[in-house]
Each structure stands twice: as C-alpha cells, then as structure tokens.
PDB file of N, CA and C in Angstrom:
ATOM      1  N   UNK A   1      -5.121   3.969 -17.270  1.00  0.00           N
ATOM      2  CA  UNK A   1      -3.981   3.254 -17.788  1.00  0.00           C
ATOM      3  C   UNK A   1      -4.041   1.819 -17.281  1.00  0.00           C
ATOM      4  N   UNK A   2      -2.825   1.103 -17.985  1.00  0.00           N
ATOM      5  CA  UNK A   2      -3.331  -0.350 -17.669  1.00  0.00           C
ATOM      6  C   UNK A   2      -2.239  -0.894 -16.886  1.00  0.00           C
ATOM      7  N   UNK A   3      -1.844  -1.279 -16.072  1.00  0.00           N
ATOM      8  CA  UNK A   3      -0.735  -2.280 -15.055  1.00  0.00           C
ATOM      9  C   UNK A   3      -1.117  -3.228 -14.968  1.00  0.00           C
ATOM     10  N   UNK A   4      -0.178  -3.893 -15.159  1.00  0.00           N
ATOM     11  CA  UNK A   4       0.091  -5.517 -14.798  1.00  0.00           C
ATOM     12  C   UNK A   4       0.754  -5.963 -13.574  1.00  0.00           C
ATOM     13  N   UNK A   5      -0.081  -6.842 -12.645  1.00  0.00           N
ATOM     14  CA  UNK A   5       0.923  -6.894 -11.054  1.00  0.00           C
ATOM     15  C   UNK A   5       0.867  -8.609 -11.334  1.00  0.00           C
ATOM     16  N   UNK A   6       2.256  -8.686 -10.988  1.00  0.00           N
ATOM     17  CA  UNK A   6       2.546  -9.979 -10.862  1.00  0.00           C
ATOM     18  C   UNK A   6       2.188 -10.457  -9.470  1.00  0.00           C
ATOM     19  N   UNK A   7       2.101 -11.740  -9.154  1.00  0.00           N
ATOM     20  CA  UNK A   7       1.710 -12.443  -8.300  1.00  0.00           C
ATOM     21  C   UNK A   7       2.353 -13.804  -7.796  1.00  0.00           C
ATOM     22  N   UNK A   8       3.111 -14.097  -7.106  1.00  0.00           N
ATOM     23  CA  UNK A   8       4.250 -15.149  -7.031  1.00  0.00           C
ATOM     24  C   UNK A   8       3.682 -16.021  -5.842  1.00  0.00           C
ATOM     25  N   UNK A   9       3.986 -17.384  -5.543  1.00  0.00           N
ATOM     26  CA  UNK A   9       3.881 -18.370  -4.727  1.00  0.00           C
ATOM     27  C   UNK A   9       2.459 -18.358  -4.157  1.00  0.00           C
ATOM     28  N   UNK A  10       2.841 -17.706  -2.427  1.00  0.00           N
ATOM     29  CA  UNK A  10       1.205 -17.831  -1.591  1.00  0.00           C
ATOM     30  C   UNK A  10       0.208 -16.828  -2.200  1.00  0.00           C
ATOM     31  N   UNK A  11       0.849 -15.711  -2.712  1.00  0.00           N
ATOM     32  CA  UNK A  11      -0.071 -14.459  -3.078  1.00  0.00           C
ATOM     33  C   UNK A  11      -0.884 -15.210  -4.389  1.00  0.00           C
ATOM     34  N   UNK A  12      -0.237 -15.972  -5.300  1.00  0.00           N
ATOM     35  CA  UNK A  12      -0.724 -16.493  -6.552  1.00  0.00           C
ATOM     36  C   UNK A  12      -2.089 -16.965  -5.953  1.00  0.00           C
ATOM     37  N   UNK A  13      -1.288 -17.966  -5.242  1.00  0.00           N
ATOM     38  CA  UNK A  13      -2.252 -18.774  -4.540  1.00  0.00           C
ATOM     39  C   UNK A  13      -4.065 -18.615  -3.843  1.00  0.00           C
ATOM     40  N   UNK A  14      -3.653 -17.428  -3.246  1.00  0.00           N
ATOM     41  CA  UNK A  14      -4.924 -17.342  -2.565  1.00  0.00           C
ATOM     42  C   UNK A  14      -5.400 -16.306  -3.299  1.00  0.00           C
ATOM     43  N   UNK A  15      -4.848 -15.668  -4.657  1.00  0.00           N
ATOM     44  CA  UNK A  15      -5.146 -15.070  -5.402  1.00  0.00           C
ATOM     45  C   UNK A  15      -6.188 -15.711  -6.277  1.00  0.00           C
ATOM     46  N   UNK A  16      -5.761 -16.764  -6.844  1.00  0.00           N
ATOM     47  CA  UNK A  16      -5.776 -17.951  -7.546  1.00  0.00           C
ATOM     48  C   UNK A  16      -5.608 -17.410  -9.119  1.00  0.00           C
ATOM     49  N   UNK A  17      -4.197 -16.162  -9.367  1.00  0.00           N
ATOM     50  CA  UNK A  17      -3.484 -16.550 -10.249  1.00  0.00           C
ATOM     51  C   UNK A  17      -2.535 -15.750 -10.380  1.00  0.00           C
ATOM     52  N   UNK A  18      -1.501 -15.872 -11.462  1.00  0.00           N
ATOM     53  CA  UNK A  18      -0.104 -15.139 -11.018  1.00  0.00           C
ATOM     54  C   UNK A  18      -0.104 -13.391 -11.715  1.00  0.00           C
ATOM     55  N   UNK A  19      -1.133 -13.470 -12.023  1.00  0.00           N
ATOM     56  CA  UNK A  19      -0.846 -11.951 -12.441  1.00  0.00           C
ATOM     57  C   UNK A  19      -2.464 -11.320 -12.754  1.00  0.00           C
ATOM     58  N   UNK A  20      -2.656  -9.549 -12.838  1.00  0.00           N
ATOM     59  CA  UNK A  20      -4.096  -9.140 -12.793  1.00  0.00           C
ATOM     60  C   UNK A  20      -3.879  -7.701 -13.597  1.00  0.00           C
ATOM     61  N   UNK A  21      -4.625  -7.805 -14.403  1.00  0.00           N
ATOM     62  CA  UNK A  21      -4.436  -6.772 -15.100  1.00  0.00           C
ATOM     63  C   UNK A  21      -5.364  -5.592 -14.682  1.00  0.00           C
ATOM     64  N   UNK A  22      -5.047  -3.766 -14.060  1.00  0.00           N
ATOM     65  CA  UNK A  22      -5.430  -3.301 -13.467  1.00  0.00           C
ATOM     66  C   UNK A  22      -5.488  -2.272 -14.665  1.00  0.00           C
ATOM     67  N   UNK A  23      -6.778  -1.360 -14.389  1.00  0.00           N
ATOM     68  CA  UNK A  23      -7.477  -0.093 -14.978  1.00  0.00           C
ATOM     69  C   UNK A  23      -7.125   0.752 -13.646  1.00  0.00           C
ATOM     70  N   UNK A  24      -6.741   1.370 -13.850  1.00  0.00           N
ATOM     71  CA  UNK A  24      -5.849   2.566 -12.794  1.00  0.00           C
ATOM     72  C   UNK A  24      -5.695   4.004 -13.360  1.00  0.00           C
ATOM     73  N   UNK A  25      -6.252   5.479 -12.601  1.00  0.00           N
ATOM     74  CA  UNK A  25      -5.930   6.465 -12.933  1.00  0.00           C
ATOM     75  C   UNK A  25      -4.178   6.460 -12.838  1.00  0.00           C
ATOM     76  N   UNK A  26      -4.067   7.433 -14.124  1.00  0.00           N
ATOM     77  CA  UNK A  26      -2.555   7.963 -14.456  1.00  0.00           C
ATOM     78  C   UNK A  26      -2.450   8.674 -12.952  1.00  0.00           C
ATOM     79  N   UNK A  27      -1.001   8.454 -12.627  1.00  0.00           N
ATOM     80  CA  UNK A  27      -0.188   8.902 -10.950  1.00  0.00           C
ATOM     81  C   UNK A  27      -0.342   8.221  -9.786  1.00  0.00           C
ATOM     82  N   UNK A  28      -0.942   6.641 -10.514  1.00  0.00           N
ATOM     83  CA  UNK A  28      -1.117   5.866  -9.179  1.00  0.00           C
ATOM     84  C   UNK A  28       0.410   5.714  -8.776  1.00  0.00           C
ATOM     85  N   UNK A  29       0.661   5.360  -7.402  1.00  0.00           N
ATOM     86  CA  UNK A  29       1.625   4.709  -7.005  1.00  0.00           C
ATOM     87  C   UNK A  29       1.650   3.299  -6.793  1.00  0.00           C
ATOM     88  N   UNK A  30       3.252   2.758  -6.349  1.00  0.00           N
ATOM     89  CA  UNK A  30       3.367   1.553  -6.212  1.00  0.00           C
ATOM     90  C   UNK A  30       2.390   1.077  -4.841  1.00  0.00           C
ATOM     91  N   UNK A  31       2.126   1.760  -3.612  1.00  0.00           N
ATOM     92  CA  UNK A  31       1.577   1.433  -2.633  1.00  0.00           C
ATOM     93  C   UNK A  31       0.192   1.532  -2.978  1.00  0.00           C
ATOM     94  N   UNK A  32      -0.263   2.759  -4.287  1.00  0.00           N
ATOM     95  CA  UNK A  32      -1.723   2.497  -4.227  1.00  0.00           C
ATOM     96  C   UNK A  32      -2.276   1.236  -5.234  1.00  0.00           C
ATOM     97  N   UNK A  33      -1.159   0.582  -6.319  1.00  0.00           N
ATOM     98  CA  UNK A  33      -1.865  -0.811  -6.705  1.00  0.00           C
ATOM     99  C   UNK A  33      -2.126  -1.588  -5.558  1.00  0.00           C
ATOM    100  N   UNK A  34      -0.694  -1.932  -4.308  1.00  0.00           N
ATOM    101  CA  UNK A  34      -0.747  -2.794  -3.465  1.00  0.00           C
ATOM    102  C   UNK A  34      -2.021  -2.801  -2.571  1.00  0.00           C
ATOM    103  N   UNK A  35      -2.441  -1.360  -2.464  1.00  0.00           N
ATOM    104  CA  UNK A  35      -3.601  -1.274  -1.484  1.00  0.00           C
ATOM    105  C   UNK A  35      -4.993  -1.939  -2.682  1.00  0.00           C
ATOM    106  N   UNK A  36      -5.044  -1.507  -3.748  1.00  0.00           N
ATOM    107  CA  UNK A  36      -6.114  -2.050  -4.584  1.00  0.00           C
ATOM    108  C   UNK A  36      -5.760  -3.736  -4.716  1.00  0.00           C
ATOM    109  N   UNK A  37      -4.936  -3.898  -5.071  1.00  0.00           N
ATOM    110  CA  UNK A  37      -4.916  -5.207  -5.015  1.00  0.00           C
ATOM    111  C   UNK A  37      -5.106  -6.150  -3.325  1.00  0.00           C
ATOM    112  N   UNK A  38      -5.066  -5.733  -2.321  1.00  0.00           N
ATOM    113  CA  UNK A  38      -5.347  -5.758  -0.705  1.00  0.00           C
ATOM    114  C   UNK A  38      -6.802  -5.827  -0.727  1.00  0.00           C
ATOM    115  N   UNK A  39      -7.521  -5.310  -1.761  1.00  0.00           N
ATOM    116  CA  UNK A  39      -9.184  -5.092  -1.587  1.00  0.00           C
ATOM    117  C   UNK A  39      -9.685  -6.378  -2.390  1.00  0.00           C
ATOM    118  N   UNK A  40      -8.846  -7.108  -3.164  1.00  0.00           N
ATOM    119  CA  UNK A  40      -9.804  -8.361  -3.790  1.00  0.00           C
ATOM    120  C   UNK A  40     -10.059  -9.221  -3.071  1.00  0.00           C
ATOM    121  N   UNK A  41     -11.051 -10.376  -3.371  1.00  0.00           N
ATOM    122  CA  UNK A  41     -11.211 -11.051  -2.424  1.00  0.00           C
ATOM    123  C   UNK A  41     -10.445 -12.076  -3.039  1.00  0.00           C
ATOM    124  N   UNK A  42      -9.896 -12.816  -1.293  1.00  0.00           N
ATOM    125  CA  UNK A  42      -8.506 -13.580  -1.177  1.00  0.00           C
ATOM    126  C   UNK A  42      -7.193 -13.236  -0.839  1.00  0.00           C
ATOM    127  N   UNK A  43      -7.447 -12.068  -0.913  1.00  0.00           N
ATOM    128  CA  UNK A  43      -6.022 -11.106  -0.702  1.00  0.00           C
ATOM    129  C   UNK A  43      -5.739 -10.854   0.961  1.00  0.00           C
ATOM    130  N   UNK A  44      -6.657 -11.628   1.261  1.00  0.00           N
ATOM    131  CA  UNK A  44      -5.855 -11.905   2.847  1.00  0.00           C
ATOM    132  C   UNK A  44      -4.276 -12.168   3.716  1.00  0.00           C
ATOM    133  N   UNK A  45      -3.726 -12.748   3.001  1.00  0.00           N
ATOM    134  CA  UNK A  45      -2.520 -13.092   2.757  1.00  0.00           C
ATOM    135  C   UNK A  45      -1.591 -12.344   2.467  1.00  0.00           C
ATOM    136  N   UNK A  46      -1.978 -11.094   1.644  1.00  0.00           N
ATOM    137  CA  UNK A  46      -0.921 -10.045   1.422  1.00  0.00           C
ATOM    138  C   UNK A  46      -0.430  -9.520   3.011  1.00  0.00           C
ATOM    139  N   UNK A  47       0.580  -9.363   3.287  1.00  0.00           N
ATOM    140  CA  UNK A  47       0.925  -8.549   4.254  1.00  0.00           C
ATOM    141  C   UNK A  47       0.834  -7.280   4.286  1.00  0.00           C
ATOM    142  N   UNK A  48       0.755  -5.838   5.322  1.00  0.00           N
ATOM    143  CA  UNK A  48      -0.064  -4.640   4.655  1.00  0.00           C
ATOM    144  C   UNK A  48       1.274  -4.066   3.945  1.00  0.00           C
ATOM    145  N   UNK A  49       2.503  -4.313   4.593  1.00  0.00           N
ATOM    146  CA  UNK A  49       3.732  -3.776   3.696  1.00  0.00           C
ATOM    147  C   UNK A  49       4.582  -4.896   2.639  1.00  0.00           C
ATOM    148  N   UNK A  50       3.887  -5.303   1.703  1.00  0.00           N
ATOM    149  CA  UNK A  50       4.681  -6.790   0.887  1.00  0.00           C
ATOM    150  C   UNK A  50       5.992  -5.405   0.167  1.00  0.00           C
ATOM    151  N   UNK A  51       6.563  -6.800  -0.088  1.00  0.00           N
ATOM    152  CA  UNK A  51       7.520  -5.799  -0.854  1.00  0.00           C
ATOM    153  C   UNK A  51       7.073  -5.983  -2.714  1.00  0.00           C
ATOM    154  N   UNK A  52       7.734  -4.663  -3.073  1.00  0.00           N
ATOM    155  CA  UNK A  52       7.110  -4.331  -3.973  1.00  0.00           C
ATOM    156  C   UNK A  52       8.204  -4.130  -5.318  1.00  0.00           C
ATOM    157  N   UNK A  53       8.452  -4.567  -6.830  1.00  0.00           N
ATOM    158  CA  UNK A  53       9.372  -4.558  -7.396  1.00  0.00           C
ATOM    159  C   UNK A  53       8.529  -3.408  -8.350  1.00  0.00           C
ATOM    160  N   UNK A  54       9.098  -2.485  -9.455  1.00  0.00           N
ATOM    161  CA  UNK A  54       8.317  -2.155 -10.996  1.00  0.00           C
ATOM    162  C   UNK A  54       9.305  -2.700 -12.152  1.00  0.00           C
ATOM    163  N   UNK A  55       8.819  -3.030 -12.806  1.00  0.00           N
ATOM    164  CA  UNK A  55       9.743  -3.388 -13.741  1.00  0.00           C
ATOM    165  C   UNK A  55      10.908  -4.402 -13.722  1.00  0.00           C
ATOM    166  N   UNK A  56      10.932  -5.077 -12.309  1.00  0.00           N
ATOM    167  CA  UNK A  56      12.147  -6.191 -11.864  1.00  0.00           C
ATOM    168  C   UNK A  56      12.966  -5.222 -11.163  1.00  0.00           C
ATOM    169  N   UNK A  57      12.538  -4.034 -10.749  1.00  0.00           N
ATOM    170  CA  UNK A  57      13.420  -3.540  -9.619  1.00  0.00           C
ATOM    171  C   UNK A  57      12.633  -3.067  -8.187  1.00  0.00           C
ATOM    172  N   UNK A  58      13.358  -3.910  -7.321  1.00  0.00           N
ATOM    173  CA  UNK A  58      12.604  -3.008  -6.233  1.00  0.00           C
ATOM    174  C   UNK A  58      12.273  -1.467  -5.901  1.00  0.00           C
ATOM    175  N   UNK A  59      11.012  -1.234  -5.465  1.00  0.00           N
ATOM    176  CA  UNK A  59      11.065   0.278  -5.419  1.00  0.00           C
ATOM    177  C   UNK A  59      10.265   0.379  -3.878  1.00  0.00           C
ATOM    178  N   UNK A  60      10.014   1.668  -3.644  1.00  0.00           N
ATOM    179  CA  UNK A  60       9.242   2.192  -2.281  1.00  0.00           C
ATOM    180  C   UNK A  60       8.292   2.396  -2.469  1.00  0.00           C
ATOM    181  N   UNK A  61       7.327   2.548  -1.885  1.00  0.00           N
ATOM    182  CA  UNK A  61       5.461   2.525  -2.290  1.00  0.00           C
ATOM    183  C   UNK A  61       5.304   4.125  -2.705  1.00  0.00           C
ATOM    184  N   UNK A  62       5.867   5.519  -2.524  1.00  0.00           N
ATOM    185  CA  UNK A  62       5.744   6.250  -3.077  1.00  0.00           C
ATOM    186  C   UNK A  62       6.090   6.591  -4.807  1.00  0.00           C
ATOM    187  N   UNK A  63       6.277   5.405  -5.284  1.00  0.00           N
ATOM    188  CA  UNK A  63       7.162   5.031  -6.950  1.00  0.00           C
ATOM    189  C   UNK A  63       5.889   5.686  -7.922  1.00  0.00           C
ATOM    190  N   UNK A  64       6.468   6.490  -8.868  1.00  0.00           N
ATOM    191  CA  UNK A  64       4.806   6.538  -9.350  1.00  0.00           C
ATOM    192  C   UNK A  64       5.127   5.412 -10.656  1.00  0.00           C
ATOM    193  N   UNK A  65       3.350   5.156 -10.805  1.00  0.00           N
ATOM    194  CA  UNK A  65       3.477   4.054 -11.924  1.00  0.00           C
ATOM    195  C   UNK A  65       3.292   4.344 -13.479  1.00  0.00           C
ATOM    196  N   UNK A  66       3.937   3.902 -14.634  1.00  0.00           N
ATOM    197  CA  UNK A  66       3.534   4.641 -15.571  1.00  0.00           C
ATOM    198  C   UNK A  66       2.668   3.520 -16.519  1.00  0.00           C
ATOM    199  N   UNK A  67       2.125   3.474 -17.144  1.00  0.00           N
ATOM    200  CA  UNK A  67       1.462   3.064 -18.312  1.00  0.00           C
ATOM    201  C   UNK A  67       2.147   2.016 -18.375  1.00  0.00           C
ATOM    202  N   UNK A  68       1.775   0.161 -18.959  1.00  0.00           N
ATOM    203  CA  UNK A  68       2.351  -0.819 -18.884  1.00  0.00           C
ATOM    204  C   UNK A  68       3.476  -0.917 -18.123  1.00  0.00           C
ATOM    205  N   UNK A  69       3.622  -0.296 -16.867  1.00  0.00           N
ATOM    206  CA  UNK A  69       4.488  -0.861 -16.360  1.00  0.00           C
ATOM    207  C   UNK A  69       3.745  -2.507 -15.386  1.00  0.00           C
ATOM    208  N   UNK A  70       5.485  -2.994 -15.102  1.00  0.00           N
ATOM    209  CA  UNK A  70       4.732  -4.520 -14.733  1.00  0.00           C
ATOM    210  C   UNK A  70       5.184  -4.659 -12.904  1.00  0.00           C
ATOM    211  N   UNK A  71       4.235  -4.602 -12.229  1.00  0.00           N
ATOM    212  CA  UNK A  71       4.562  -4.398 -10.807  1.00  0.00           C
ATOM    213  C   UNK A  71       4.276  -5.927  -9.925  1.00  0.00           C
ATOM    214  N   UNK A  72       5.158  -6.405  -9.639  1.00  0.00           N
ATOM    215  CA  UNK A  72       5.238  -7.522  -8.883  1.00  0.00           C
ATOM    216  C   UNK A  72       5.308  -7.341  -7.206  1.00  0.00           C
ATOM    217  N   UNK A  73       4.298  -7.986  -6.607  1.00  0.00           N
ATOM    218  CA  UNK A  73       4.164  -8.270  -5.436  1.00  0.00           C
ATOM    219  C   UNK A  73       4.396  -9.477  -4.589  1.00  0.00           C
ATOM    220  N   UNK A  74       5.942  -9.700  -4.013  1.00  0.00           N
ATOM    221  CA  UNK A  74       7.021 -10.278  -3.535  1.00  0.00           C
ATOM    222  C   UNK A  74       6.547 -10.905  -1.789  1.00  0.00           C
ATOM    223  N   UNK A  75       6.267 -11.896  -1.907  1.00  0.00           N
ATOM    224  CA  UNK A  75       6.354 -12.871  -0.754  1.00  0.00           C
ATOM    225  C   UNK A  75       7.779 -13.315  -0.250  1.00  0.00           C
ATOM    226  N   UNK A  76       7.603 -12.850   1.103  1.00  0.00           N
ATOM    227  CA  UNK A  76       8.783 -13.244   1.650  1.00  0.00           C
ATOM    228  C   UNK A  76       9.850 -14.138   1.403  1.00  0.00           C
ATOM    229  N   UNK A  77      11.253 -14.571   1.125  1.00  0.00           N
ATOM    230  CA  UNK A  77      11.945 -15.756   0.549  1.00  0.00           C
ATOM    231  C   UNK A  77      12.784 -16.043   1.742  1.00  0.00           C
ATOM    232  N   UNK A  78      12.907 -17.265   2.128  1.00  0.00           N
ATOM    233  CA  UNK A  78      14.078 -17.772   3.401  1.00  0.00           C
ATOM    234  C   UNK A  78      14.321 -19.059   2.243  1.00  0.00           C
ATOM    235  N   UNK A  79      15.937 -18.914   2.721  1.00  0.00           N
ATOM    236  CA  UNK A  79      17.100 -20.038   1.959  1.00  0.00           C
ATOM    237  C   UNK A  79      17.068 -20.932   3.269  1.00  0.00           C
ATOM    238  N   UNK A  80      18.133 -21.928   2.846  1.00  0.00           N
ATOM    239  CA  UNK A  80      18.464 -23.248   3.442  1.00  0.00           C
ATOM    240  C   UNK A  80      19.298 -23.813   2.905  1.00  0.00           C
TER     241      UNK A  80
END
C-alpha cells in the first residue's frame, strides 16, 4: 500500500523535502513508517519518539495505517 508522510520545518530540511511517498506492507503502524522513515539518509534529526499525526490527528505509534492515509511527522513547536 501506498502512504504519504509529511515532513515539516527541520525534518523537511535535512530530509530535503516535505513529503515521501512510501510502499509499505498492509498493518504497518504509525511507529513502523516513523522507524522506516529514521532509516533514510538525513534523517538524523528525527528524534527516536517525534510526534506523530494520521490524517491531521494526532495518534500513538501503535495506530495502524490504512491505504492513502497521510501521516505527518511533527517537529517540536515553542511560541513567544
């Protein structure tokens, strides 16, 4: 199946772009894109627990993923 993980600010960054389209067995979870996406190179920067949204909602890394869903991987935010 196919997922889409978004990619925001530093992660874009050392990614070098905001989103990656993933070939993934059906029953992956949200923690096992994060760990595949942890294995590209550049992905240094991910922290090992980023937080993790599906669909624009936050979820827990046990989430299972379904078919086009769109999973965003969330860099820390501090206001001012």
């Amino acid at each position: 199946m196919t997922v889409t993980v978004l990619l925001f600010a530093s992660y874009a960054d050392a990614l070098g772009t905001d989103s990656i389209a993933l070939d993934l067995p059906v029953g992956v979870t949200a923690g096992d894109v994060v760990a595949h996406v942890q294995q590209l190179p550049g992905a240094g920067r991910l922290p090992k627990h980023p937080l993790v949204a599906v669909n624009e909602r936050y979820v827990k890394r046990d989430r299972v993923i379904a078919t086009g869903d769109q999973v965003a991987i969330i860099p820390p935010v501090a206001g001012g």
